[in-house]
N, C-alpha and C. Protein backbone atom coordinates (compact mmCIF):
# COMPACT_ATOMS: atom_id res chain seq x y z
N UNK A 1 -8.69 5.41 -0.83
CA UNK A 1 -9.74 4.50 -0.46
C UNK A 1 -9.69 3.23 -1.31
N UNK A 2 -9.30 3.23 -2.43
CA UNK A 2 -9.13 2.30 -3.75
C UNK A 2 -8.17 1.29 -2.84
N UNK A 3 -7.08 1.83 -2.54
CA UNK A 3 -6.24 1.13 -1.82
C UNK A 3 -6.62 -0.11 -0.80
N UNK A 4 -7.36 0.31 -0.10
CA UNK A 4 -7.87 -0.06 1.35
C UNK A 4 -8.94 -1.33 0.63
N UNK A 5 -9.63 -0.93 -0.21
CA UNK A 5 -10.54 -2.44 -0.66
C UNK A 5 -9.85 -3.07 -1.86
N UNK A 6 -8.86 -2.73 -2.55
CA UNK A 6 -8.31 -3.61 -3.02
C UNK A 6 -7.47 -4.59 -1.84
N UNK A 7 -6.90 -3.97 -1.25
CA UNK A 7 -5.93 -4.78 0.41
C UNK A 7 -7.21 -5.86 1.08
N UNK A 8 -8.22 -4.85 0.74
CA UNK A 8 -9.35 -6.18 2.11
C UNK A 8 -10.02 -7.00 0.97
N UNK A 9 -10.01 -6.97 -0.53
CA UNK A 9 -10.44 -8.01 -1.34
C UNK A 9 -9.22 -8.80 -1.37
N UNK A 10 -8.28 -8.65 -1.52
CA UNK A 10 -6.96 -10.04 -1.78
C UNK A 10 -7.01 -10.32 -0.47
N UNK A 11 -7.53 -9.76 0.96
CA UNK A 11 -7.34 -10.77 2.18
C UNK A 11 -8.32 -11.74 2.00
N UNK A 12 -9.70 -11.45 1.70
CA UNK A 12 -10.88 -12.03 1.38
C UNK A 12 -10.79 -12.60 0.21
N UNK A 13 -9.86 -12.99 -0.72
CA UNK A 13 -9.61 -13.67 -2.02
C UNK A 13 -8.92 -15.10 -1.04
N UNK A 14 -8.04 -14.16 -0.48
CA UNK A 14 -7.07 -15.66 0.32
C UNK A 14 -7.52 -15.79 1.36
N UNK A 15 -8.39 -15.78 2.14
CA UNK A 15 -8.80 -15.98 2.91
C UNK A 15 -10.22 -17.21 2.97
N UNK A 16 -10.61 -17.07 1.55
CA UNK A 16 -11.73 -17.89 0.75
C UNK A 16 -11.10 -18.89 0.17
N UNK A 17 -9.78 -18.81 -0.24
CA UNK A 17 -9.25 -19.45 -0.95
C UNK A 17 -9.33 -19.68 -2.28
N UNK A 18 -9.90 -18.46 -3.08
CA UNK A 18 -10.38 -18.15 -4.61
C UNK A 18 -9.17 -17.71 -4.85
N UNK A 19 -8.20 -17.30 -4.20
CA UNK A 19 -7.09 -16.59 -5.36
C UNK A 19 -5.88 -16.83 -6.00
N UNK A 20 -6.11 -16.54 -7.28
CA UNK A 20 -5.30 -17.24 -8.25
C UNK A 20 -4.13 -16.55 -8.55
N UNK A 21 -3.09 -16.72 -8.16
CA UNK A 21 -1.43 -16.02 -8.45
C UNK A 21 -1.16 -15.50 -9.79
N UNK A 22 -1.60 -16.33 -10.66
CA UNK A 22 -1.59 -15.87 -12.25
C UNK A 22 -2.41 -15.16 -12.56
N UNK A 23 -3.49 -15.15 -12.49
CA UNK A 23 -4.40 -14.14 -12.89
C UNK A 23 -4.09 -12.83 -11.94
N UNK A 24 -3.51 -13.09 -10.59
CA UNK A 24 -3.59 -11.41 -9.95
C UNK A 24 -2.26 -10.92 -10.76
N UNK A 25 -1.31 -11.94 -10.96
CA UNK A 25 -0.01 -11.27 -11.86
C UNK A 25 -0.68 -10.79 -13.35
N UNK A 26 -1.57 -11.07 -14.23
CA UNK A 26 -2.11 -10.75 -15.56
C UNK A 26 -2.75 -9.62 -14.94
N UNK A 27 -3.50 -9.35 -14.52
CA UNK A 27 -4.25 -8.39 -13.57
C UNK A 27 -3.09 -6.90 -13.32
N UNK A 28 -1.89 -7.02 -12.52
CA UNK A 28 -0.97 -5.81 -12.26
C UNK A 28 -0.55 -5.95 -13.23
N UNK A 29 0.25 -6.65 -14.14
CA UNK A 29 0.67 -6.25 -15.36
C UNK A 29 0.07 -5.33 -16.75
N UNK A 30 -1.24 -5.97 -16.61
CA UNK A 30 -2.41 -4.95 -17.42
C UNK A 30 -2.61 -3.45 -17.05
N UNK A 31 -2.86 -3.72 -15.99
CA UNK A 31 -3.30 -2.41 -15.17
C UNK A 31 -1.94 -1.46 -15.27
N UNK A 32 -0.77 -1.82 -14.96
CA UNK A 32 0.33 -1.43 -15.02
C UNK A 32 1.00 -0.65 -16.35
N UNK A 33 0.40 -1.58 -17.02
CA UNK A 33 0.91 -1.24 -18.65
C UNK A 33 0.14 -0.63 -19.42
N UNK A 34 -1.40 -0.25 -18.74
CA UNK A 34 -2.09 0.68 -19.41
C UNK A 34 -2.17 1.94 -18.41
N UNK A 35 -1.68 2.02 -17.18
CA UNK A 35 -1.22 3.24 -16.85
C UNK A 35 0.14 3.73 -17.62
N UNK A 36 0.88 3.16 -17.98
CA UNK A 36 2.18 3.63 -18.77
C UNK A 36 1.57 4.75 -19.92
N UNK A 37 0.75 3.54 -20.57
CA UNK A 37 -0.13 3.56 -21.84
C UNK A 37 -0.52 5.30 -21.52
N UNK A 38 -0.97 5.32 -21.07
CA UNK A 38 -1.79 6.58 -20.54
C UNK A 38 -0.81 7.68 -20.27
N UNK A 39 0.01 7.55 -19.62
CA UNK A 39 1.12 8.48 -19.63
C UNK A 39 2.23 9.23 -20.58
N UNK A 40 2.17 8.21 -21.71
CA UNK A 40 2.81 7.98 -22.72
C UNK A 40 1.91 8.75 -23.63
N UNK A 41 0.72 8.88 -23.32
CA UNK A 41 -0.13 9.02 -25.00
C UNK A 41 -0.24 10.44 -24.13
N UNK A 42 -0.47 10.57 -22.99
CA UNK A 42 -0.52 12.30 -22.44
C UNK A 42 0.44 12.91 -22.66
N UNK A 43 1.96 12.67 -22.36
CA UNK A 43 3.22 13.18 -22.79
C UNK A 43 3.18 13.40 -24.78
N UNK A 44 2.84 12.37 -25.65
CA UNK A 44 2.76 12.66 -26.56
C UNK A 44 1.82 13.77 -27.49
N UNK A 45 0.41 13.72 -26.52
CA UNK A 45 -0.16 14.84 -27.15
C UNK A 45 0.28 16.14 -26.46
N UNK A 46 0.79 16.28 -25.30
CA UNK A 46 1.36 17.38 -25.17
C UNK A 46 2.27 18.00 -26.09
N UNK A 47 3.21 16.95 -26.52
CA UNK A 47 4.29 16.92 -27.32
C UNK A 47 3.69 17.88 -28.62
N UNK A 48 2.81 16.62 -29.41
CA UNK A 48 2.07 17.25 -30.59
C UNK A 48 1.32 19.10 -30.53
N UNK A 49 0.75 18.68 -29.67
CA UNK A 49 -0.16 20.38 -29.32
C UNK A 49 1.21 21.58 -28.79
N UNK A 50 1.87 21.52 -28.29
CA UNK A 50 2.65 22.63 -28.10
C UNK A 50 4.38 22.53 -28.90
N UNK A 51 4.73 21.89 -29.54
CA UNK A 51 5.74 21.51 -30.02
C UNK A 51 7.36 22.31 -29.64
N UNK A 52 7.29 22.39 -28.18
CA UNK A 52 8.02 23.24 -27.38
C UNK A 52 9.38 22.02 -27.21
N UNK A 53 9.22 20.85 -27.07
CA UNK A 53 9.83 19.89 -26.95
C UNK A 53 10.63 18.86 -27.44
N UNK A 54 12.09 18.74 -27.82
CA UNK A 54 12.71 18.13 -28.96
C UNK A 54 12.34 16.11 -28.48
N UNK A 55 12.38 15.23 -29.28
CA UNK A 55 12.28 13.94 -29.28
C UNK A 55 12.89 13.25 -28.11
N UNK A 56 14.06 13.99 -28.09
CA UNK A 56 15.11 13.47 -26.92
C UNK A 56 14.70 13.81 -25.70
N UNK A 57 13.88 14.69 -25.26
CA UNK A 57 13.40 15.59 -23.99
C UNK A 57 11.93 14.84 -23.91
N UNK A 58 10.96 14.49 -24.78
CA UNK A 58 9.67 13.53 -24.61
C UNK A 58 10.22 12.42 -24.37
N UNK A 59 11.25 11.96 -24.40
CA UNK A 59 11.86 10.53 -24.38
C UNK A 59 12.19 10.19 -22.43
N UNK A 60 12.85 11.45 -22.67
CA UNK A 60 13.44 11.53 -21.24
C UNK A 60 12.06 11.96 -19.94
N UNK A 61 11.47 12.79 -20.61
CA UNK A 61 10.07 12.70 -19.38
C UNK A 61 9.48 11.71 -19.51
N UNK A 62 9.29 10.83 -20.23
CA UNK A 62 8.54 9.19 -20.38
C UNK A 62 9.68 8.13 -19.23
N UNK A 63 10.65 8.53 -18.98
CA UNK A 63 11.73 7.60 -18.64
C UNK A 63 11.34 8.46 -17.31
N UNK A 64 12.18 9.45 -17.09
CA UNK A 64 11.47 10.21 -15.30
C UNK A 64 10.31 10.18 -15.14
N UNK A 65 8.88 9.51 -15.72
CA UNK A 65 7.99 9.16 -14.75
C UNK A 65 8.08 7.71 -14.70
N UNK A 66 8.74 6.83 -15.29
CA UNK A 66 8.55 5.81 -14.55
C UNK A 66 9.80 5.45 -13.66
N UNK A 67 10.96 6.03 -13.54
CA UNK A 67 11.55 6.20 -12.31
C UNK A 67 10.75 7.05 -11.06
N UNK A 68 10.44 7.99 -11.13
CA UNK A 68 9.31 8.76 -10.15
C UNK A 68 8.29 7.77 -9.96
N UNK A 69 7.65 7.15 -10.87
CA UNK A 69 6.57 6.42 -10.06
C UNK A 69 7.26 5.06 -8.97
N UNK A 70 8.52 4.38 -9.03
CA UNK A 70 9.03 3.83 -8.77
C UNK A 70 9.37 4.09 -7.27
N UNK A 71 9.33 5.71 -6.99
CA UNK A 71 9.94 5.92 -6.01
C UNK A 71 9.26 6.63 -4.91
N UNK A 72 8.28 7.33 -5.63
CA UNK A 72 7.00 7.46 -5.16
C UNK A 72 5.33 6.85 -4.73
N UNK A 73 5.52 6.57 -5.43
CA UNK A 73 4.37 5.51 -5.57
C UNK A 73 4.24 4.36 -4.00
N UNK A 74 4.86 4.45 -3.46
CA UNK A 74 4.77 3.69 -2.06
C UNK A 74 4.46 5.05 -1.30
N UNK A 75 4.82 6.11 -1.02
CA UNK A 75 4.87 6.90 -0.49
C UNK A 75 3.21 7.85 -0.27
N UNK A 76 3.05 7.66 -1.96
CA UNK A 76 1.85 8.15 -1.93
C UNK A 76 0.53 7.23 -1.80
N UNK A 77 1.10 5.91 -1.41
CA UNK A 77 -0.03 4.47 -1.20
C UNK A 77 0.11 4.79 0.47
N UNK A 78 1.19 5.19 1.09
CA UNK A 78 1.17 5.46 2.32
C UNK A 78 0.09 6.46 2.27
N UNK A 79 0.53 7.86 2.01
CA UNK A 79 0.05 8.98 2.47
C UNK A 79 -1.65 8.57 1.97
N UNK A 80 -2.34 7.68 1.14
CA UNK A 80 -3.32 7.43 0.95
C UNK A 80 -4.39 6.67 2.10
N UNK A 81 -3.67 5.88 2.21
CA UNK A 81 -4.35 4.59 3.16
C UNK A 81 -4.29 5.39 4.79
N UNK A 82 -3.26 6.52 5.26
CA UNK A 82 -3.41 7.29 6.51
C UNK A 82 -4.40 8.01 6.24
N UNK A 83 -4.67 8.81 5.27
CA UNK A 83 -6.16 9.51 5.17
C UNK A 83 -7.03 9.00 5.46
N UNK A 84 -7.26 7.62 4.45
CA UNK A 84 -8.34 6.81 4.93
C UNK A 84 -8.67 6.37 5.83
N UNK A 85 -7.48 5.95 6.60
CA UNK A 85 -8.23 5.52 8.21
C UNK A 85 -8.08 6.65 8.94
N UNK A 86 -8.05 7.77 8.36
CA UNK A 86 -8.20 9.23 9.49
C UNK A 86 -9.20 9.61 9.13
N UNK A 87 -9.79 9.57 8.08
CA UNK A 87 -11.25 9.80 7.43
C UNK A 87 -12.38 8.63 7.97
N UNK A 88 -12.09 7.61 7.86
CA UNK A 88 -12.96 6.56 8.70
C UNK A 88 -13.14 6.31 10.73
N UNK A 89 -12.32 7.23 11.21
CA UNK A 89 -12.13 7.56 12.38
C UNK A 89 -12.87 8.76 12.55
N UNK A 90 -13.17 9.50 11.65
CA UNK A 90 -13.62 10.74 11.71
C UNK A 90 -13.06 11.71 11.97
N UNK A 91 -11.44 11.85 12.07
CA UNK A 91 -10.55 12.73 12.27
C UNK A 91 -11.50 14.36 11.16
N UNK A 92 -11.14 15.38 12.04
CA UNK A 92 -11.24 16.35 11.09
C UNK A 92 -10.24 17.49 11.04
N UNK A 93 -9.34 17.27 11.85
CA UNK A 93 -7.82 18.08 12.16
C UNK A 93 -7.05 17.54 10.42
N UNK A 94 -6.27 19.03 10.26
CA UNK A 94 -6.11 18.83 8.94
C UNK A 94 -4.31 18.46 8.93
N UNK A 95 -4.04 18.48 10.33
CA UNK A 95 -2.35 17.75 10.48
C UNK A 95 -1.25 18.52 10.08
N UNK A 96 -1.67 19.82 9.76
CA UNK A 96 -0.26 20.78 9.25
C UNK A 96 0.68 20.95 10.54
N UNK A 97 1.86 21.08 9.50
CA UNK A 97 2.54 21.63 10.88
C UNK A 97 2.88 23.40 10.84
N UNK A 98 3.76 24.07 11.79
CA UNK A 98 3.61 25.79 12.03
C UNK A 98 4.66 25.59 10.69
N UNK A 99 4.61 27.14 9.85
CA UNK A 99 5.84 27.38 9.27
C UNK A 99 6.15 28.54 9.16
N UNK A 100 7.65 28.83 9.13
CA UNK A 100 7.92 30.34 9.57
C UNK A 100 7.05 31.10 10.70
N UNK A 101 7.38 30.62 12.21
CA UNK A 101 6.72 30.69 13.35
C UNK A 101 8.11 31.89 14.06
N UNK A 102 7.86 33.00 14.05
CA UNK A 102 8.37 33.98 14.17
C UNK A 102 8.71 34.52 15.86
N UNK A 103 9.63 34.39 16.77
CA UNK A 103 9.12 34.67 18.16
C UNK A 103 9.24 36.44 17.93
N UNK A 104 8.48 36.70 19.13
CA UNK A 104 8.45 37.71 19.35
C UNK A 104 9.80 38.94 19.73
């Protein structure tokens, strides 16, 4: 849902003609770099509290999530914004498909 009114405030930013290129770039870069922030300090207290993990291996899960978010992260802005307008439609079908459908 976050998705969907951030998308209809930058149409309504440019659409008003209030919006400023530099500040929305200071804006994703912040936001960006304190989600890292956040990821980084969760991987590290994991690190600290279970000490299951050598330096080189916290190094390397800090590096595979920001390749994973890289590659995901569209995918799951997709699978977000289809909810939302299936939720604002009032859809209530939950979209699975059959698995291991056995004939008789």
């Amino acid at each position: 849902m976050f998705e969907v009114l951030g998308i209809a405030t930058l149409a309504i930013a440019v659409g008003l003609v209030v919006f400023e290129p530099i500040t929305f770039v200071v804006m994703l870069c912040a936001i960006a770099f304190l989600n890292a922030a956040l990821t980084a300090c969760a991987i590290l207290l994991e690190d600290v509290q279970s000490r299951t993990y050598r330096l080189r291996d916290s190094c390397g899960c800090s590096r595979w999530r920001r390749s994973t978010s890289c590659s995901t992260g569209p995918v799951i802005v997709w699978a977000r914004l289809k909810g939302s307008w299936r939720f604002l439609r009032g859809d209530k079908s939950s979209h699975k498909f059959e698995r291991n459908v056995r004939t008789a």
